[in-house]
Protein backbone atom coordinates (compact mmCIF):
# COMPACT_ATOMS: atom_id res chain seq x y z
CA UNK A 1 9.57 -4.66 20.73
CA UNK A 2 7.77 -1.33 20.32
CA UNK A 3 4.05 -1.92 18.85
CA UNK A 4 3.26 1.73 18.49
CA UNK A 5 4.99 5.25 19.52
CA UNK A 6 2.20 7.92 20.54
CA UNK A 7 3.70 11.15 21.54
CA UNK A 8 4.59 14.65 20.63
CA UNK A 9 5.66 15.40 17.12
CA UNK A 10 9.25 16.99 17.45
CA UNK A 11 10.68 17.30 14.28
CA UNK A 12 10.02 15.87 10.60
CA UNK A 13 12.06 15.40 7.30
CA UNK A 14 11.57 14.01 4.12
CA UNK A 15 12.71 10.53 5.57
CA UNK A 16 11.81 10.24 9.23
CA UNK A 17 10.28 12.04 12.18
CA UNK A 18 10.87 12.39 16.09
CA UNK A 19 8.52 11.79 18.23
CA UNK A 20 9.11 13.13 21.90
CA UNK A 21 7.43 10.35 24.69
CA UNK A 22 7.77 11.74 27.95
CA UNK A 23 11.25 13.74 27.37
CA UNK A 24 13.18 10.90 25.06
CA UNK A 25 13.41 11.81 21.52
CA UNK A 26 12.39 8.61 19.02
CA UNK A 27 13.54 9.06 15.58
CA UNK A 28 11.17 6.84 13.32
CA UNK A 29 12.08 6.31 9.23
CA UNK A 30 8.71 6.54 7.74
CA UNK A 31 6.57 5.51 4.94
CA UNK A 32 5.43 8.55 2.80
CA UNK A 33 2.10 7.68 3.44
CA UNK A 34 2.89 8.36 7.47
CA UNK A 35 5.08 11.31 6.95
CA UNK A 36 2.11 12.82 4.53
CA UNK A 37 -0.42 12.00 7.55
CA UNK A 38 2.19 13.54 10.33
CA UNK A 39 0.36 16.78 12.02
CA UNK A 40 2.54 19.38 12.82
CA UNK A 41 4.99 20.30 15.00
CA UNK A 42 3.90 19.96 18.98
CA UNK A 43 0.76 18.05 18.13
CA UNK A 44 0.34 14.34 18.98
CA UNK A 45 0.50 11.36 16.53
CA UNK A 46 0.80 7.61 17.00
CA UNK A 47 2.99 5.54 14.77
CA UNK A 48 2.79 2.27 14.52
CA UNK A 49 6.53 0.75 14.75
CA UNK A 50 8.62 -1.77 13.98
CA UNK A 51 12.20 -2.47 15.21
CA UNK A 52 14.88 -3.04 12.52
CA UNK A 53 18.13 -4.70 12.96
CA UNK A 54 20.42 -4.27 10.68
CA UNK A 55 24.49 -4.73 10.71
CA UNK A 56 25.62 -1.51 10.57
CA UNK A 57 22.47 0.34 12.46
CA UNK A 58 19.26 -0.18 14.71
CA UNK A 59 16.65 1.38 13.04
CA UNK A 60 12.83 2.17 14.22
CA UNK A 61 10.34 1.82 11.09
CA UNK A 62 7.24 3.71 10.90
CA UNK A 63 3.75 3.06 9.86
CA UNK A 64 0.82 5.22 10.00
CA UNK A 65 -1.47 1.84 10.44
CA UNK A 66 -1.26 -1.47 11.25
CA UNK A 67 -2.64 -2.78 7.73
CA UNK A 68 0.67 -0.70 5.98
CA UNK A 69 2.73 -2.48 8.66
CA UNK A 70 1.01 -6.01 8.09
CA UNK A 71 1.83 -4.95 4.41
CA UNK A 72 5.72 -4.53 5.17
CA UNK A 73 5.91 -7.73 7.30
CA UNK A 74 4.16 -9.43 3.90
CA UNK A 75 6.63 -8.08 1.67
CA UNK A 76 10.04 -8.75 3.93
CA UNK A 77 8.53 -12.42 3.50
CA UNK A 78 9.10 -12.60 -0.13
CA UNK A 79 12.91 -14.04 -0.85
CA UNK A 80 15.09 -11.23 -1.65
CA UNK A 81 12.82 -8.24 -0.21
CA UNK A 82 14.74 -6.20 2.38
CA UNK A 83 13.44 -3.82 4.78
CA UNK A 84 14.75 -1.09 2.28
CA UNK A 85 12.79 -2.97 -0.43
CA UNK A 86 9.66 -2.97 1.55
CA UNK A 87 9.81 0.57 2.41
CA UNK A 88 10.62 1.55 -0.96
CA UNK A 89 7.47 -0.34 -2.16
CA UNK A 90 5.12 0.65 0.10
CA UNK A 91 6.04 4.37 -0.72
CA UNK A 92 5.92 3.65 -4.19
CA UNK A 93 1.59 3.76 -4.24
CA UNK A 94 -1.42 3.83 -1.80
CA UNK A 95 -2.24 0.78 -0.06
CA UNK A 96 -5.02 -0.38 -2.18
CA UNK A 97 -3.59 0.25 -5.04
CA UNK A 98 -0.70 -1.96 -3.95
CA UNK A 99 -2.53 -4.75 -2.52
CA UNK A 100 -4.75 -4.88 -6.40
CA UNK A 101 -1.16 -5.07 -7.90
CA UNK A 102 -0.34 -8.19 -5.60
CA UNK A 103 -3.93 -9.88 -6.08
CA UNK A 104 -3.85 -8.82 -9.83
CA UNK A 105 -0.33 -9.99 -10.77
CA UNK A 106 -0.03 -5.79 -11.98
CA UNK A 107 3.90 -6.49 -12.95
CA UNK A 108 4.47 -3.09 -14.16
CA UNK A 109 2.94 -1.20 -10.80
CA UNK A 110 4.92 -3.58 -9.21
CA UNK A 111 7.98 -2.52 -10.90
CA UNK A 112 7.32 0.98 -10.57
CA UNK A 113 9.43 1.09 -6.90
CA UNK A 114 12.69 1.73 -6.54
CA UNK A 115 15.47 -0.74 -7.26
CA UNK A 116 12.26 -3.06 -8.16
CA UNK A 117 12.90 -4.64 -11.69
CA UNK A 118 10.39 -6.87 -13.43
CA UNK A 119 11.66 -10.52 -11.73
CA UNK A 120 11.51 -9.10 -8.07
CA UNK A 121 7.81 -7.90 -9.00
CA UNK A 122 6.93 -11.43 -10.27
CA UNK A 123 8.18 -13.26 -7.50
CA UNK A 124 6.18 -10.56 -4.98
CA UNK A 125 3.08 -11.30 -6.75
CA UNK A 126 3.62 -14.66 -7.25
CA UNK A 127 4.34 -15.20 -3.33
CA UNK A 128 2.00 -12.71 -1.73
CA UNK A 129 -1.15 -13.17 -3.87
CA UNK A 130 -2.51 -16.55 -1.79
CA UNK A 131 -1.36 -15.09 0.86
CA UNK A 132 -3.67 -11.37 0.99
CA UNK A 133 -6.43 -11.56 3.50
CA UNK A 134 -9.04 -8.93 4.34
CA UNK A 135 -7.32 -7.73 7.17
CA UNK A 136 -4.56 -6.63 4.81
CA UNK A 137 -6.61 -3.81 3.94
CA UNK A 138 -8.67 -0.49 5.54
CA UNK A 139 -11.60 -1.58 4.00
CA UNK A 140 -11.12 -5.33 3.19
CA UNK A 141 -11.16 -7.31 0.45
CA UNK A 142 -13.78 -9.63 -0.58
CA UNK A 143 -11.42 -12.35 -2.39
CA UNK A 144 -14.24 -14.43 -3.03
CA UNK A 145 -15.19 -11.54 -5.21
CA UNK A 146 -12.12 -11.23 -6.54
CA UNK A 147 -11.75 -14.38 -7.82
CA UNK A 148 -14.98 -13.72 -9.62
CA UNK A 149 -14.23 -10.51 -11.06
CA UNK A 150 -11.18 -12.42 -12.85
CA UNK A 151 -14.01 -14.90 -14.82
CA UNK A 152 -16.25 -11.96 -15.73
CA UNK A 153 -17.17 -11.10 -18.83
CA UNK A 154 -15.36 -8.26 -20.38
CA UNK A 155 -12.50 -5.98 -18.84
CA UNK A 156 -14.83 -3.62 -17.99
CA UNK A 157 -16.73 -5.77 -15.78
CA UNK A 158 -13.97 -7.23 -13.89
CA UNK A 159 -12.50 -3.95 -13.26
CA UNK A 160 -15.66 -3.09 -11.96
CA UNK A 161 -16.02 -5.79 -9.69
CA UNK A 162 -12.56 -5.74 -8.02
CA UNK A 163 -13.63 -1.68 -7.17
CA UNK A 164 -16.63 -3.57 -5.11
CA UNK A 165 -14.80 -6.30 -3.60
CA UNK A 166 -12.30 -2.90 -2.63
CA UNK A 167 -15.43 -2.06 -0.83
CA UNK A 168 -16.90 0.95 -2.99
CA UNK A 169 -20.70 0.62 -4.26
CA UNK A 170 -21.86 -0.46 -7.58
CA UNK A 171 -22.02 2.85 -8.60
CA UNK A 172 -19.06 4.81 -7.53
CA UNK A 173 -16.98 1.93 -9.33
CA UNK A 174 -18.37 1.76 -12.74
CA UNK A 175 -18.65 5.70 -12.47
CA UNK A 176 -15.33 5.28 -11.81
CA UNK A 177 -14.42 3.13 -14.29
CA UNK A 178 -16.80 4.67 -17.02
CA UNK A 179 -14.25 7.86 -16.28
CA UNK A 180 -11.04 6.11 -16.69
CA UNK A 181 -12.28 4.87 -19.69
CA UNK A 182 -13.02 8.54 -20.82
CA UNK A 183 -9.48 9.61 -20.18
CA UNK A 184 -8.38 7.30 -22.35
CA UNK A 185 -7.60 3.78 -20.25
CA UNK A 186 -7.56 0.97 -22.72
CA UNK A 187 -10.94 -0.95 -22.36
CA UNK A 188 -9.17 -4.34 -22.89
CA UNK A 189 -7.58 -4.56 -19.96
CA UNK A 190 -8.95 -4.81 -16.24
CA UNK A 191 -6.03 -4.06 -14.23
CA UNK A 192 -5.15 -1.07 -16.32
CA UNK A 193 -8.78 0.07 -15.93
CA UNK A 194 -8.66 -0.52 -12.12
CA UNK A 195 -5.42 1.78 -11.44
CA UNK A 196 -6.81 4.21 -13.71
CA UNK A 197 -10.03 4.31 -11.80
CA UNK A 198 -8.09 4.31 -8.07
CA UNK A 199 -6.09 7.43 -9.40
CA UNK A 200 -9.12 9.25 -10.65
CA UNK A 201 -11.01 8.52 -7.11
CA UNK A 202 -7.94 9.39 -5.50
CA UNK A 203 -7.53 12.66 -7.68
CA UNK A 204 -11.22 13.20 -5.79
């Protein structure tokens, strides 16, 4: 119904913000990731919205871009993944940390939202992971590199190639990776490597 909001930022909680469009007050439940991008009060933002109806309310769901609301419209696919669900695990990590957990079959990342236990993170990885394209993501991701990365030679290597087909250069991901190792990131294991590296670039 509503593809995007763009107005005047009114108000903001730790939940939801209003945006004021020409005098009417819309009250949007957020992501964190939208309600950490939010500018302050009287400036103007644009969130990217989706309408959802439930039984006992109409609620307007809030994105701050389209590739975290493709992400929620991937996730309310999988069987037993409400809108709750969704928003819970799409505030639960960044973006590309969350879309490597889906491609990687990263169970315990998975797990790490909310009323998420270990089955409900299986069947999201199992369901989503053929289903990721590079529109899913800021950047893209190059899954013909990712399905190389998986028949590399060592841990290390893979984790270094799924930080390239995230888009960074050969360098930034093994320095990357050559630091997660050096705080202590087991070396046996890719996906561990690969969150360990995406919170140390993160961590800047």
């Amino acid at each position: 119904m509503f593809a995007y909001i763009e107005g005047t930022v009114q108000d903001k909680t730790a939940t939801h913000i209003v945006i004021d469009v020409g005098g009417i007050g819309y009250e949007i439940i957020c992501t964190n990731s939208t309600l950490t991008n939010a500018p302050p009060k009287g400036e103007i933002m644009r969130v990217y919205t989706c309408l959802n109806i439930r039984q006992d309310a109409v609620e307007l769901l809030g994105f701050y871009s389209l590739d975290e609301k493709n992400m929620y419209y991937k996730l309310t696919s999988v069987s037993g993944i409400g809108s709750r669900s969704a928003m819970a695990i799409l505030g639960s990590m960044p973006l590309r940390e969350l879309t490597m957990a889906i491609v990687l079959g990263d169970i315990a990342s998975l797990s790490r939202a909310p009323g998420v236990g270990k089955k409900t993170a299986q069947r999201i990885a199992l369901e989503l992971k053929d289903k990721l394209s590079p529109a899913d993501m800021p950047q893209g991701i190059d899954f013909a590199a990712q399905d190389v990365s998986v028949s590399a030679a060592s841990p290390v290597g893979e984790a270094i190639l799924a930080l390239e087909s995230l888009g960074y250069t050969q360098h930034e991901a093994a320095r990357a990776v050559s630091a997660a190792q050096k705080a202590g990131a087991p070396t046996d294991k890719a996906d561990e490597l690969v969150r360990a590296a995406l919170r140390g670039i993160s961590k800047g």
